[in-house]
PDB file of N, CA and C in Angstrom:
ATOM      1  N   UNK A   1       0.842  -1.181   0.000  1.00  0.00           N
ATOM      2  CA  UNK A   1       0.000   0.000   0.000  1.00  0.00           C
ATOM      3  C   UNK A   1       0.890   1.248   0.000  1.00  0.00           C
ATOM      4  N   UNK A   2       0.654   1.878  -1.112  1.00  0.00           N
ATOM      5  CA  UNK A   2       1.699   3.223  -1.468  1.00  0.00           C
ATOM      6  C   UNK A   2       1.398   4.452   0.298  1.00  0.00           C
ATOM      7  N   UNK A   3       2.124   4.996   0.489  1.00  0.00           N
ATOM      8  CA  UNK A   3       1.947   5.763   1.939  1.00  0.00           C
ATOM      9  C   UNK A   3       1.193   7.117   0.762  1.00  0.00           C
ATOM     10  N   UNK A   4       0.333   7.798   1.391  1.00  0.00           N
ATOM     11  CA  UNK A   4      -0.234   9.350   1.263  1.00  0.00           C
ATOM     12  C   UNK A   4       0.039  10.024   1.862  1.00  0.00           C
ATOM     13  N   UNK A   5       0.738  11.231   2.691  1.00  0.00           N
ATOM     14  CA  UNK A   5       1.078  12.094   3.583  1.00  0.00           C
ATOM     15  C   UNK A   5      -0.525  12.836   3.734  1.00  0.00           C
ATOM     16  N   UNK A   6      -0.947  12.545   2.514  1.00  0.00           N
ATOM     17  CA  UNK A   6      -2.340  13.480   3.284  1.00  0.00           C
ATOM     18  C   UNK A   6      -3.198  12.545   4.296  1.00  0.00           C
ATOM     19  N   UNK A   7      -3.110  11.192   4.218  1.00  0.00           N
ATOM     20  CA  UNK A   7      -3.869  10.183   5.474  1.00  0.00           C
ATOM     21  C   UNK A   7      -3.080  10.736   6.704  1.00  0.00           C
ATOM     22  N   UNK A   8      -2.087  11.760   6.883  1.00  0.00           N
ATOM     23  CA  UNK A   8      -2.058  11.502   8.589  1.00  0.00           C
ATOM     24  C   UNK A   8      -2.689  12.842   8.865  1.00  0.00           C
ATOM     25  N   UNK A   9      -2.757  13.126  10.655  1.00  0.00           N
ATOM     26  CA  UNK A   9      -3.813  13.985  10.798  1.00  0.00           C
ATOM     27  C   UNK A   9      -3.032  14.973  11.307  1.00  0.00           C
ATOM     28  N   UNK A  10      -3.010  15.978  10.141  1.00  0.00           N
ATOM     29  CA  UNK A  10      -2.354  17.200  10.847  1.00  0.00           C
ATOM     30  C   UNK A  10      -3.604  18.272  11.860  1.00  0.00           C
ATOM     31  N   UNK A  11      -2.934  19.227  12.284  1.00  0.00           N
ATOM     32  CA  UNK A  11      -3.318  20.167  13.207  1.00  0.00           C
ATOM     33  C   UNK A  11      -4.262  21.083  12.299  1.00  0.00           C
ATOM     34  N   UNK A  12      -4.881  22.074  12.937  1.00  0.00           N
ATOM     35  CA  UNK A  12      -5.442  23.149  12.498  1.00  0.00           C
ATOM     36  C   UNK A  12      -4.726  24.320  11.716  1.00  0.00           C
ATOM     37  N   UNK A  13      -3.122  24.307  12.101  1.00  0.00           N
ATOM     38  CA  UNK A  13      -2.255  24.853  11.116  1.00  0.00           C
ATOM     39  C   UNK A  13      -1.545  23.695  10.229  1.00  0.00           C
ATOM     40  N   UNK A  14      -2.311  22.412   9.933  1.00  0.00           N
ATOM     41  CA  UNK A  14      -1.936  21.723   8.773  1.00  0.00           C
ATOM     42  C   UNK A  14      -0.136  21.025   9.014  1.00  0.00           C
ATOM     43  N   UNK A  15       0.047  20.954  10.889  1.00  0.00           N
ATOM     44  CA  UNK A  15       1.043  20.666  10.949  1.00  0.00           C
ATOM     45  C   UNK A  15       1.415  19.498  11.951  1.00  0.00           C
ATOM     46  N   UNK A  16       2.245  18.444  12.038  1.00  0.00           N
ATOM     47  CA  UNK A  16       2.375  17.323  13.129  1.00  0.00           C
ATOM     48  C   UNK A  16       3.440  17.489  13.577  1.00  0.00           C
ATOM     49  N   UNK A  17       3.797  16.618  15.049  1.00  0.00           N
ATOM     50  CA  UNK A  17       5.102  16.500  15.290  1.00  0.00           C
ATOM     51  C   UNK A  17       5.865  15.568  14.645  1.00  0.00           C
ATOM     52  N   UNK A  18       6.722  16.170  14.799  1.00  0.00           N
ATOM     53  CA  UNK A  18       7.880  14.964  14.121  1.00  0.00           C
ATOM     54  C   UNK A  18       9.241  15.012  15.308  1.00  0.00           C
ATOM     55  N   UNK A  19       9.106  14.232  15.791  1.00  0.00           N
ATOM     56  CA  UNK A  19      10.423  13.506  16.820  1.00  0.00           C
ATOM     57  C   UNK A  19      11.119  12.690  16.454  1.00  0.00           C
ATOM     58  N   UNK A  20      12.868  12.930  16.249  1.00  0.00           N
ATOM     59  CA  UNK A  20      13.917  12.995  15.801  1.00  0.00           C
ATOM     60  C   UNK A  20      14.680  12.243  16.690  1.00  0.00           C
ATOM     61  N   UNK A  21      15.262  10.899  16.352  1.00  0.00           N
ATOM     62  CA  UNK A  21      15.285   9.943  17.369  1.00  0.00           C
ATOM     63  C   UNK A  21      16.622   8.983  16.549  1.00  0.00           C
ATOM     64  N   UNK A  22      18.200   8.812  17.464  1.00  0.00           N
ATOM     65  CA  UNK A  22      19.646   8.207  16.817  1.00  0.00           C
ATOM     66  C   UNK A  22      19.011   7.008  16.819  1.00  0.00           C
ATOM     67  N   UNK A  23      19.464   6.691  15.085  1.00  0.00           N
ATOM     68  CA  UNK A  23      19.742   5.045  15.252  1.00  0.00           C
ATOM     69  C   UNK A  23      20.501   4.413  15.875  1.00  0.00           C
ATOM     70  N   UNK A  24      19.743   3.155  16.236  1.00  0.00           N
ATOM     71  CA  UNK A  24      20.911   2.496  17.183  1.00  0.00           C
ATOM     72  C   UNK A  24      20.366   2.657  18.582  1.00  0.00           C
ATOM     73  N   UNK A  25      21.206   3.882  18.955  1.00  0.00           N
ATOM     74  CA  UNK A  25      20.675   3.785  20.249  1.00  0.00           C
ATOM     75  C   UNK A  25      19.382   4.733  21.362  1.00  0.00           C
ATOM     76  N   UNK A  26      18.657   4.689  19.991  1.00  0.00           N
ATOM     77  CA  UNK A  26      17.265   5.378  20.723  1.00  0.00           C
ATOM     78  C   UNK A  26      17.081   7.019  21.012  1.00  0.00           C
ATOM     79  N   UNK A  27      18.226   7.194  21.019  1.00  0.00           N
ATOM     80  CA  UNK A  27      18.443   8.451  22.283  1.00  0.00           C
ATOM     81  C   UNK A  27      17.474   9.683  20.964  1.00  0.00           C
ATOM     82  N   UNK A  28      16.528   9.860  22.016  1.00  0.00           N
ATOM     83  CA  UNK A  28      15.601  11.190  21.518  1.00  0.00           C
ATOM     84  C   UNK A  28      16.393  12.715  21.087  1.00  0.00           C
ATOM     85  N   UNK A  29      16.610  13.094  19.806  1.00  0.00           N
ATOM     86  CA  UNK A  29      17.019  14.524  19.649  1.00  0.00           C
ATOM     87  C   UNK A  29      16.329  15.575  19.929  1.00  0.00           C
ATOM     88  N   UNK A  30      15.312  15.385  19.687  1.00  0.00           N
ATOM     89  CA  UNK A  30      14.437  16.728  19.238  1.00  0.00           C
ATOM     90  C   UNK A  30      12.980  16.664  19.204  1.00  0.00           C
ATOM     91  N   UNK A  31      12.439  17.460  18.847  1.00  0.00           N
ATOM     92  CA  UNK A  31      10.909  17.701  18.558  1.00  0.00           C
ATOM     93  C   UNK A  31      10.981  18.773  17.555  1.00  0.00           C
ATOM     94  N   UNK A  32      10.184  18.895  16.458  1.00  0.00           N
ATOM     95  CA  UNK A  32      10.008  19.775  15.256  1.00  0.00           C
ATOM     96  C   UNK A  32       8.493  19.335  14.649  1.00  0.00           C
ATOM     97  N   UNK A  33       8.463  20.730  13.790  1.00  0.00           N
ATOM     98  CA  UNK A  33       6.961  20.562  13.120  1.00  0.00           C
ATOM     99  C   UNK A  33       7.533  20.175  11.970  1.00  0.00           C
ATOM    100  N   UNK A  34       6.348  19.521  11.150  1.00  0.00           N
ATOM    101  CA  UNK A  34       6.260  19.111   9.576  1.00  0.00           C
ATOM    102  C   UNK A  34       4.589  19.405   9.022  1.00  0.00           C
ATOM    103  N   UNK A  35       4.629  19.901   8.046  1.00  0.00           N
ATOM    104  CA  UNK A  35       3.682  19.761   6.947  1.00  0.00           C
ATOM    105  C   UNK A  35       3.255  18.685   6.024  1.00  0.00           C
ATOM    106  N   UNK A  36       2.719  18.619   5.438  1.00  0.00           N
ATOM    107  CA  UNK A  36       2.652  17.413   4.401  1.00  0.00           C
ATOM    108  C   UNK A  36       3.954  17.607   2.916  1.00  0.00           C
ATOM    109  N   UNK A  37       3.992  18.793   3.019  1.00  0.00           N
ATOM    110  CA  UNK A  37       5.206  18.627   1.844  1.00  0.00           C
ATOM    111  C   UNK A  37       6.290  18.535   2.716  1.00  0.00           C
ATOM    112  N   UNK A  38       6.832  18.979   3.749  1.00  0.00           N
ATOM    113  CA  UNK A  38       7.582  18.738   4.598  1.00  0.00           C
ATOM    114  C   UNK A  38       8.530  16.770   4.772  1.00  0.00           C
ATOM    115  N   UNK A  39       7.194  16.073   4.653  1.00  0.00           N
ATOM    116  CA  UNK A  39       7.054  14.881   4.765  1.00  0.00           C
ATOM    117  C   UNK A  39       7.249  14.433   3.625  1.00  0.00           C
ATOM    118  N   UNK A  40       7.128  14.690   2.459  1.00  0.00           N
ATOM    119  CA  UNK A  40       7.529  14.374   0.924  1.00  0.00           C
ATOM    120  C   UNK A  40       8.767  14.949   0.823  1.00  0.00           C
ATOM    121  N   UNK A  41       8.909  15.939   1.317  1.00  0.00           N
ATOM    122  CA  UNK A  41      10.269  16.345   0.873  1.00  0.00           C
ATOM    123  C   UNK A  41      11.657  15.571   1.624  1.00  0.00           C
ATOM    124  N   UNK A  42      11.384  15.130   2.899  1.00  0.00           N
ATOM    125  CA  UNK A  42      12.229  14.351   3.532  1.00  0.00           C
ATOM    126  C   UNK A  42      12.292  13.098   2.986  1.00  0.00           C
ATOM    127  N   UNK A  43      10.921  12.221   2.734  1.00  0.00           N
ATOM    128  CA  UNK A  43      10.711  11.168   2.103  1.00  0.00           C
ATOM    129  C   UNK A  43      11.692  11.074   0.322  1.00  0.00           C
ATOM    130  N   UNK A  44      11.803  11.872  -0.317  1.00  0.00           N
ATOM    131  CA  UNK A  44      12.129  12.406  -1.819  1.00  0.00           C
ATOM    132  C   UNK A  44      13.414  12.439  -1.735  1.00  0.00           C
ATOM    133  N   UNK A  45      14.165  13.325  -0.845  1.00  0.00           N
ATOM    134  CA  UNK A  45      15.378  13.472  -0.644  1.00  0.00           C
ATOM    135  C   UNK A  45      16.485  12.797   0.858  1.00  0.00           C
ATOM    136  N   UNK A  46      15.980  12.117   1.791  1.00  0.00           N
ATOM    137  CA  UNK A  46      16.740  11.098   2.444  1.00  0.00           C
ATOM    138  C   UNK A  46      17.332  12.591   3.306  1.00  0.00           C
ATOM    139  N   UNK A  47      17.134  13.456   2.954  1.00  0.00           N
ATOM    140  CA  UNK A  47      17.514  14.624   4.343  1.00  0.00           C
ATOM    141  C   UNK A  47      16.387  15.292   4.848  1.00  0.00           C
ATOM    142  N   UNK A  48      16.085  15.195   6.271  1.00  0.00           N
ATOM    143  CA  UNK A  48      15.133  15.756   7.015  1.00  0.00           C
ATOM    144  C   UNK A  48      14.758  17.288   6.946  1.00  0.00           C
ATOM    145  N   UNK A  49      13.357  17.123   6.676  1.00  0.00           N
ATOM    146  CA  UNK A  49      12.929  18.603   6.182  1.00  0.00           C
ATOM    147  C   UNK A  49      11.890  18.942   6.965  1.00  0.00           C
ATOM    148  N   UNK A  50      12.186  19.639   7.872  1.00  0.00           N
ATOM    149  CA  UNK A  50      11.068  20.313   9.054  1.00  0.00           C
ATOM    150  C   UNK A  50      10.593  21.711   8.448  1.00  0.00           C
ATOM    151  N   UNK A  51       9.261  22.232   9.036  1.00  0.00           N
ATOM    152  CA  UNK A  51       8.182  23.368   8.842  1.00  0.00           C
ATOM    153  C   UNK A  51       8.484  24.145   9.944  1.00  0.00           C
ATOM    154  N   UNK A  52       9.507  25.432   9.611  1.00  0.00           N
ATOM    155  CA  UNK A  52       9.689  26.645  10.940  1.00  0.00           C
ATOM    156  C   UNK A  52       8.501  27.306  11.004  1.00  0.00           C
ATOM    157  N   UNK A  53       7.816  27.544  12.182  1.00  0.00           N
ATOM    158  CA  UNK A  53       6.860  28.020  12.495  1.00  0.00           C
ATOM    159  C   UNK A  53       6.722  29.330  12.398  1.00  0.00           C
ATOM    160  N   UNK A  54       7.885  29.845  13.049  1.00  0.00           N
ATOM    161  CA  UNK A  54       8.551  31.343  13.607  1.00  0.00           C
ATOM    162  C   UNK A  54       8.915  31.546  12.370  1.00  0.00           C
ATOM    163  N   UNK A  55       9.785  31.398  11.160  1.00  0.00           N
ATOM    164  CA  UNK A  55       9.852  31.827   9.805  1.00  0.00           C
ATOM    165  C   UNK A  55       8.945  31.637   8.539  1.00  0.00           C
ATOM    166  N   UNK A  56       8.060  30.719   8.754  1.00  0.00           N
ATOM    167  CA  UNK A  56       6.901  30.205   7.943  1.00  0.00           C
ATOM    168  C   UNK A  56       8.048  29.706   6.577  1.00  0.00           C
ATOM    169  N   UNK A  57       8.807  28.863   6.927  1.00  0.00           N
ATOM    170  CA  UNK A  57       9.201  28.345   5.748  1.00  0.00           C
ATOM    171  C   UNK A  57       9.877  26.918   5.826  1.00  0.00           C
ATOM    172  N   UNK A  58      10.503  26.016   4.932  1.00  0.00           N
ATOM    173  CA  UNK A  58      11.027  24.503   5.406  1.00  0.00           C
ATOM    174  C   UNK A  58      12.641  24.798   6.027  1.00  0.00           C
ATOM    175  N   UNK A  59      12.971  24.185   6.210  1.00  0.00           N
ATOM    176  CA  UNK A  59      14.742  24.401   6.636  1.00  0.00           C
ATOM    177  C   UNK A  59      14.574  22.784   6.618  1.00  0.00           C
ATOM    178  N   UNK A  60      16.283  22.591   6.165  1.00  0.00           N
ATOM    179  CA  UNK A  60      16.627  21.235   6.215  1.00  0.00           C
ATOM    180  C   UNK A  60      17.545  21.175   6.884  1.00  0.00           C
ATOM    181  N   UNK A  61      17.163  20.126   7.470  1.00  0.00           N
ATOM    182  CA  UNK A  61      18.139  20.231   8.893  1.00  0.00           C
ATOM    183  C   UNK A  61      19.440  20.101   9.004  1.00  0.00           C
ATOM    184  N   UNK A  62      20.424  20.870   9.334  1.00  0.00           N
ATOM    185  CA  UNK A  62      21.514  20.899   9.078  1.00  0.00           C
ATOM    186  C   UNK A  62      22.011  21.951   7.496  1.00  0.00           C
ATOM    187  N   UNK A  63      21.442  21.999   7.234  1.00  0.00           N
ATOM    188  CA  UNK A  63      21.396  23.382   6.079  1.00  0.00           C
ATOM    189  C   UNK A  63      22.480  24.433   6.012  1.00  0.00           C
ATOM    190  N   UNK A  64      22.101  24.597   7.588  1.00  0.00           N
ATOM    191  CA  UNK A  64      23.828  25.782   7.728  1.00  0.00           C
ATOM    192  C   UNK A  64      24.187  25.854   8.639  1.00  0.00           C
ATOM    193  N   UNK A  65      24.082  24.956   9.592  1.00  0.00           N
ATOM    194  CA  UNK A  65      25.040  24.222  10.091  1.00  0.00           C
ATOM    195  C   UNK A  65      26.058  23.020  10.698  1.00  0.00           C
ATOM    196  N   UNK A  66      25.600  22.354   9.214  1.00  0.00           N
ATOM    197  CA  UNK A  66      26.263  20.904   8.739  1.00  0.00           C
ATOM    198  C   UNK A  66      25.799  19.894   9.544  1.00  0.00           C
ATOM    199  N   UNK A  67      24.633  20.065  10.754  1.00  0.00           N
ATOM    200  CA  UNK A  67      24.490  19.532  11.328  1.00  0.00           C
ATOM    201  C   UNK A  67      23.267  18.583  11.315  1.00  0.00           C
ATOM    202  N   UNK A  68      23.827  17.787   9.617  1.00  0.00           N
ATOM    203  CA  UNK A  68      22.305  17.229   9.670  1.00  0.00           C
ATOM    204  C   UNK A  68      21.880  16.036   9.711  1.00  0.00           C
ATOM    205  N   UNK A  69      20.440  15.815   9.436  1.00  0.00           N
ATOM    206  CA  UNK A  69      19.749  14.628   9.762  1.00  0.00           C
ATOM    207  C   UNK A  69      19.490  14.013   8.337  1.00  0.00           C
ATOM    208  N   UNK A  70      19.891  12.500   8.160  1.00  0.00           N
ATOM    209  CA  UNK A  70      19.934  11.721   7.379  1.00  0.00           C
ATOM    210  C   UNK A  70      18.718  10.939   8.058  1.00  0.00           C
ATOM    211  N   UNK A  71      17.154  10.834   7.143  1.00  0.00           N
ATOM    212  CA  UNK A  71      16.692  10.053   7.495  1.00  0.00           C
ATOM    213  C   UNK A  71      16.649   8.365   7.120  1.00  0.00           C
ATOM    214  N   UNK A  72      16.670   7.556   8.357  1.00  0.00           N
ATOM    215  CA  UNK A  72      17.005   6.072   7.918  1.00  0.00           C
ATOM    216  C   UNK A  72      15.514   5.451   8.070  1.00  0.00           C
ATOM    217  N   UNK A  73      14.417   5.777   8.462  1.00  0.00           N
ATOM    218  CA  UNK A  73      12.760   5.752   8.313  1.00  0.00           C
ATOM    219  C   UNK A  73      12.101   6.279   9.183  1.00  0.00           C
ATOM    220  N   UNK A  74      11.083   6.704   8.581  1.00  0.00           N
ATOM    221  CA  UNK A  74       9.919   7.420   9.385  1.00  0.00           C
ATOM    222  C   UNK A  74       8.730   6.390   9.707  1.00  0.00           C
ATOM    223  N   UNK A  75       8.552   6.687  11.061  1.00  0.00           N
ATOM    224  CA  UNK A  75       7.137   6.072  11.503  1.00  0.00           C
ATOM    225  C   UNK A  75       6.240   6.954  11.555  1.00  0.00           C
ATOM    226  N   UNK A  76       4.597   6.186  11.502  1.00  0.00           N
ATOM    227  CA  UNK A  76       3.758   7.267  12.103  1.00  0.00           C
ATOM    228  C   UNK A  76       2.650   6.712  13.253  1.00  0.00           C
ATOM    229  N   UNK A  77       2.650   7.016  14.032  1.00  0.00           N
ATOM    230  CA  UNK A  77       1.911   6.493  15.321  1.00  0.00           C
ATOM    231  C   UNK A  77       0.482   6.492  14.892  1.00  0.00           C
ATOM    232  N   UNK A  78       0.007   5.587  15.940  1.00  0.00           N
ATOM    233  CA  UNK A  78      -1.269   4.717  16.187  1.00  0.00           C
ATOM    234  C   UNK A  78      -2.533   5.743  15.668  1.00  0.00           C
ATOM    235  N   UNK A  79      -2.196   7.090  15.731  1.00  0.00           N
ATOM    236  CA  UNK A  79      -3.388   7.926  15.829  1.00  0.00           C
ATOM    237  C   UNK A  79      -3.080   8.976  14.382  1.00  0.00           C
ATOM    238  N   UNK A  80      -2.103   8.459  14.037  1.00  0.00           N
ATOM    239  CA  UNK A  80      -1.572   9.059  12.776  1.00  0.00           C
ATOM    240  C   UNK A  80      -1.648  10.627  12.843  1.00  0.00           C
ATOM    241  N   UNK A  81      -0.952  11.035  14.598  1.00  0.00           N
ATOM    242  CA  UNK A  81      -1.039  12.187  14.555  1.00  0.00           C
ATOM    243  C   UNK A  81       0.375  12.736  15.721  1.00  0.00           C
ATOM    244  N   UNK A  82       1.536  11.603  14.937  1.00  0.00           N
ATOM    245  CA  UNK A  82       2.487  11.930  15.380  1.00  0.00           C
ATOM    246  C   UNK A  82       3.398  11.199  14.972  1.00  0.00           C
ATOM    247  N   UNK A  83       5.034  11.675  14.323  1.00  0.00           N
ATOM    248  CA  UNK A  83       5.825  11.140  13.573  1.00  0.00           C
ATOM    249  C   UNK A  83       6.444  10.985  14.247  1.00  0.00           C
ATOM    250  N   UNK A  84       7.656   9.731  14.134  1.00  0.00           N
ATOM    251  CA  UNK A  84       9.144   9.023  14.243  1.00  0.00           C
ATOM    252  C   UNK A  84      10.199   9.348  13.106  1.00  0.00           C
ATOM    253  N   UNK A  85      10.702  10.191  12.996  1.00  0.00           N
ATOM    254  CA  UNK A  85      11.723   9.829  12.817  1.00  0.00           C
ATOM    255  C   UNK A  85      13.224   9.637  12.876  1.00  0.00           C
ATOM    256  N   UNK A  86      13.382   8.468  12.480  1.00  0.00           N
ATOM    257  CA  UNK A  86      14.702   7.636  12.943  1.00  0.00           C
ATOM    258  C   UNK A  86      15.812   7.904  12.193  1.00  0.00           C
ATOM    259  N   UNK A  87      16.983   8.816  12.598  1.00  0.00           N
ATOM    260  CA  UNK A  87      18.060   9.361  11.624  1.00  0.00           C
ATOM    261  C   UNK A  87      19.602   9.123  11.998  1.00  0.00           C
ATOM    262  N   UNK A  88      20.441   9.585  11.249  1.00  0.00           N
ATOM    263  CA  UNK A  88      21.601   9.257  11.314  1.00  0.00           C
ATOM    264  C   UNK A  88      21.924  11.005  11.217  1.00  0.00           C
ATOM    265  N   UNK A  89      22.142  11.503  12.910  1.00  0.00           N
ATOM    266  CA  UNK A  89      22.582  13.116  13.103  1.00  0.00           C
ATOM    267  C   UNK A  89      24.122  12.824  13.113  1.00  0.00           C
ATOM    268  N   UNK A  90      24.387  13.911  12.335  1.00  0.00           N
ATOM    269  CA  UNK A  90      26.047  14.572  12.266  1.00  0.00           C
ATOM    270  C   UNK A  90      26.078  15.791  13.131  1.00  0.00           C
ATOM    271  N   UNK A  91      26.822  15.478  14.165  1.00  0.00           N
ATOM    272  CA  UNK A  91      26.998  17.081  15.109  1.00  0.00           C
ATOM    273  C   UNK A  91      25.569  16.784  16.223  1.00  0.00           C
ATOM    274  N   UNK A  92      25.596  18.128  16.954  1.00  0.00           N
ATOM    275  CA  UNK A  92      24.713  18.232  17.767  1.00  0.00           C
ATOM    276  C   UNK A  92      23.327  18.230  17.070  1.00  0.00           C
ATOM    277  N   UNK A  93      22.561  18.298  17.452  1.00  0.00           N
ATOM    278  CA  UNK A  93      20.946  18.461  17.027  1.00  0.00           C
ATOM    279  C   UNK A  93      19.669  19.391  17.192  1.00  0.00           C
ATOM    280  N   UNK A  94      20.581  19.985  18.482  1.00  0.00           N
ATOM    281  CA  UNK A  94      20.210  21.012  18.858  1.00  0.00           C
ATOM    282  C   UNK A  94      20.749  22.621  18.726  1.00  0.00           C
ATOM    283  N   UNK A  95      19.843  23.641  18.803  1.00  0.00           N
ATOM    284  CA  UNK A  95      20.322  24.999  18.203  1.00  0.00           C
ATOM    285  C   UNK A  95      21.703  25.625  19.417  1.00  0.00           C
ATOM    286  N   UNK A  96      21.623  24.378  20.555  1.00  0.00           N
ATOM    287  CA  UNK A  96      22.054  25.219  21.702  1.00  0.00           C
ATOM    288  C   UNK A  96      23.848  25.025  21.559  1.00  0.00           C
ATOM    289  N   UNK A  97      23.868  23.836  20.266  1.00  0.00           N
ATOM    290  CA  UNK A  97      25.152  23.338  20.080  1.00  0.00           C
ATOM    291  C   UNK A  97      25.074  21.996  21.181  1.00  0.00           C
ATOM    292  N   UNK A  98      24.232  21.317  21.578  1.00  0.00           N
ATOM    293  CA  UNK A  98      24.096  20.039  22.542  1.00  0.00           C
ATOM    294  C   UNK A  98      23.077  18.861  21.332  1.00  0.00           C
ATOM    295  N   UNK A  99      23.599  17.552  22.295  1.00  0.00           N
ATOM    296  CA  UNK A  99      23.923  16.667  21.392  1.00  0.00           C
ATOM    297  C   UNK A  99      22.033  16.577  21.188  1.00  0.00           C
ATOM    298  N   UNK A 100      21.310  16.710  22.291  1.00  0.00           N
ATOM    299  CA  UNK A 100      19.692  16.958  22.111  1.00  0.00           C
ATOM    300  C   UNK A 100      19.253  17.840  22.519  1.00  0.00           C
ATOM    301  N   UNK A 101      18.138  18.508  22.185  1.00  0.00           N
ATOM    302  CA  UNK A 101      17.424  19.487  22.817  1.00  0.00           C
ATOM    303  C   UNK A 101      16.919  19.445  24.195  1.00  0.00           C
ATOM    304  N   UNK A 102      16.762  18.094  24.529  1.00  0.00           N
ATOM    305  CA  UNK A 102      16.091  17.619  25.942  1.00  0.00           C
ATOM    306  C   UNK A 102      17.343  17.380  26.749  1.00  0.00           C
ATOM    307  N   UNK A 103      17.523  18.827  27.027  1.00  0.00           N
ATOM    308  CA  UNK A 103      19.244  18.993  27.749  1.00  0.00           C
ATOM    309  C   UNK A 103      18.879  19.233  28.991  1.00  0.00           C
ATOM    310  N   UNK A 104      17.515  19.375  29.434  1.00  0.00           N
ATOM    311  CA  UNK A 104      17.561  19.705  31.254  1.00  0.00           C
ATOM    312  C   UNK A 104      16.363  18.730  31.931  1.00  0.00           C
ATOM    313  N   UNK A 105      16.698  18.436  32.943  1.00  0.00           N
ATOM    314  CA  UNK A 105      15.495  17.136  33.616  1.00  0.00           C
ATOM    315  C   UNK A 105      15.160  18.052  34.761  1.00  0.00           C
ATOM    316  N   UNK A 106      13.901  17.567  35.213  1.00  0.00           N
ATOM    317  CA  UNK A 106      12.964  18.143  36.825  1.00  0.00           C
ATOM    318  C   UNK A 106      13.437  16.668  37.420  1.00  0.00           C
ATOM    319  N   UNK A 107      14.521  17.065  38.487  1.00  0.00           N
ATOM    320  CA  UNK A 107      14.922  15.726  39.280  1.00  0.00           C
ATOM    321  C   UNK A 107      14.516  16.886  40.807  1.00  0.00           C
ATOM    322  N   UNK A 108      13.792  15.799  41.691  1.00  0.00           N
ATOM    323  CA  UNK A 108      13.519  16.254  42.929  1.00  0.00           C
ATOM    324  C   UNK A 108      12.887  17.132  43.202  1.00  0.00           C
ATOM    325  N   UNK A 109      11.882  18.138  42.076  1.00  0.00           N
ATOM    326  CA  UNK A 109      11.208  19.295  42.068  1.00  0.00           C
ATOM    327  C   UNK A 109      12.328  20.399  41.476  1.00  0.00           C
ATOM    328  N   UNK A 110      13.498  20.145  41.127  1.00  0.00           N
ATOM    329  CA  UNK A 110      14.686  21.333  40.685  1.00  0.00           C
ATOM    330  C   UNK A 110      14.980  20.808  39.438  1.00  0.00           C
ATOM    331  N   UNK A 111      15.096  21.642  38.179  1.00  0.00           N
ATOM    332  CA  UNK A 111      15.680  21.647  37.008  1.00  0.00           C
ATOM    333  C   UNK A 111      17.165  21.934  36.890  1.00  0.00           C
ATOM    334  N   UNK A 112      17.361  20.446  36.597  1.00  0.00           N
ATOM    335  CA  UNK A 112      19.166  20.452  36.257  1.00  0.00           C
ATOM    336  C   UNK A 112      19.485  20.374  34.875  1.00  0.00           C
ATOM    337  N   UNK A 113      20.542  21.144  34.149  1.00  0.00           N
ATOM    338  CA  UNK A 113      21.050  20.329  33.014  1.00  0.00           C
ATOM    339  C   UNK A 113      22.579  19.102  32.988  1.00  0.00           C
ATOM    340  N   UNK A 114      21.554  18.547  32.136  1.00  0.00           N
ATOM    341  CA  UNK A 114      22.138  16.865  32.485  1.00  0.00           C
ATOM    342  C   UNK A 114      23.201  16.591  31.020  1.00  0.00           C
ATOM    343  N   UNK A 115      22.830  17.991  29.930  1.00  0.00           N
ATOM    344  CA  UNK A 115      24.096  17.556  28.583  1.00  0.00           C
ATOM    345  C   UNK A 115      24.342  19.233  28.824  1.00  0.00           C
ATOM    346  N   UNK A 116      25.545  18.975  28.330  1.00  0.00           N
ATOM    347  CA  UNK A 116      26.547  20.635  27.998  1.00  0.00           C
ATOM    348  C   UNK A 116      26.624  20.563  27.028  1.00  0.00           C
ATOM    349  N   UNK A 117      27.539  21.771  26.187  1.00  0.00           N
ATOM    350  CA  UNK A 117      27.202  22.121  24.617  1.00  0.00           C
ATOM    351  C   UNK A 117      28.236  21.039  24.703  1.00  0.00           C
ATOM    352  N   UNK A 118      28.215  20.710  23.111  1.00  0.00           N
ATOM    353  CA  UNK A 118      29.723  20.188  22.629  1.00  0.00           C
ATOM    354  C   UNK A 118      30.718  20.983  22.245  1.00  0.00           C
ATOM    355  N   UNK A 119      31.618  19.936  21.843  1.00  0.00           N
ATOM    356  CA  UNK A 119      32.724  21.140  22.239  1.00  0.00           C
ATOM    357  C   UNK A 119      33.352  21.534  20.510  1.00  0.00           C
TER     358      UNK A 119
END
């Protein structure tokens, strides 16, 4: 059965998550929006293509600053209203220069950060 990007269920701004997740060993990068061309365009070209909200336009990840995402497959969850995908990141993944965005935990009621930039 050929996939449609229009069967999954985007938002009211026509947009889903897409969570950005190392092969291998699981470890969660990120969270980003996608569109439906967003999702063809990653699908088309094997480099991850997220929907900036704040610029209203695509960026591919790692674009300018080499830091990008090779996708190795995309899932789409049970409710078809939330993406996987599973990539091969070069460099950090995050804007902060850290290896994920989910750089600080609530341990004990106090927010620590648990990754530093790279170096």
């Amino acid at each position: 059965m050929a996939f449609d990007p229009q069967s999954l269920c985007f938002d009211a701004q026509g947009l889903i998550p897409a969570i950005a997740q190392q092969e291998g060993s699981g470890e969660v990068l990120m969270m980003a929006w996608m569109n439906a061309e967003a999702v063809e365009k990653t699908l088309a070209s094997g480099r991850v293509t997220y929907w900036s909200r704040s610029r209203s336009s695509f960026w591919i990840k790692g674009e300018s600053s080499g830091h990008v995402q090779e996708l190795v497959e995309m899932r789409v969850d049970c409710d078809r209203d939330c993406l996987l995908v599973i990539v091969r990141q070069t460099g950090p993944a995050c804007h902060t220069n850290r290896r994920s965005c989910f750089y600080t935990a609530i341990r004990e009621g106090d927010e620590v950060e648990i990754l530093t930039p790279m170096a």
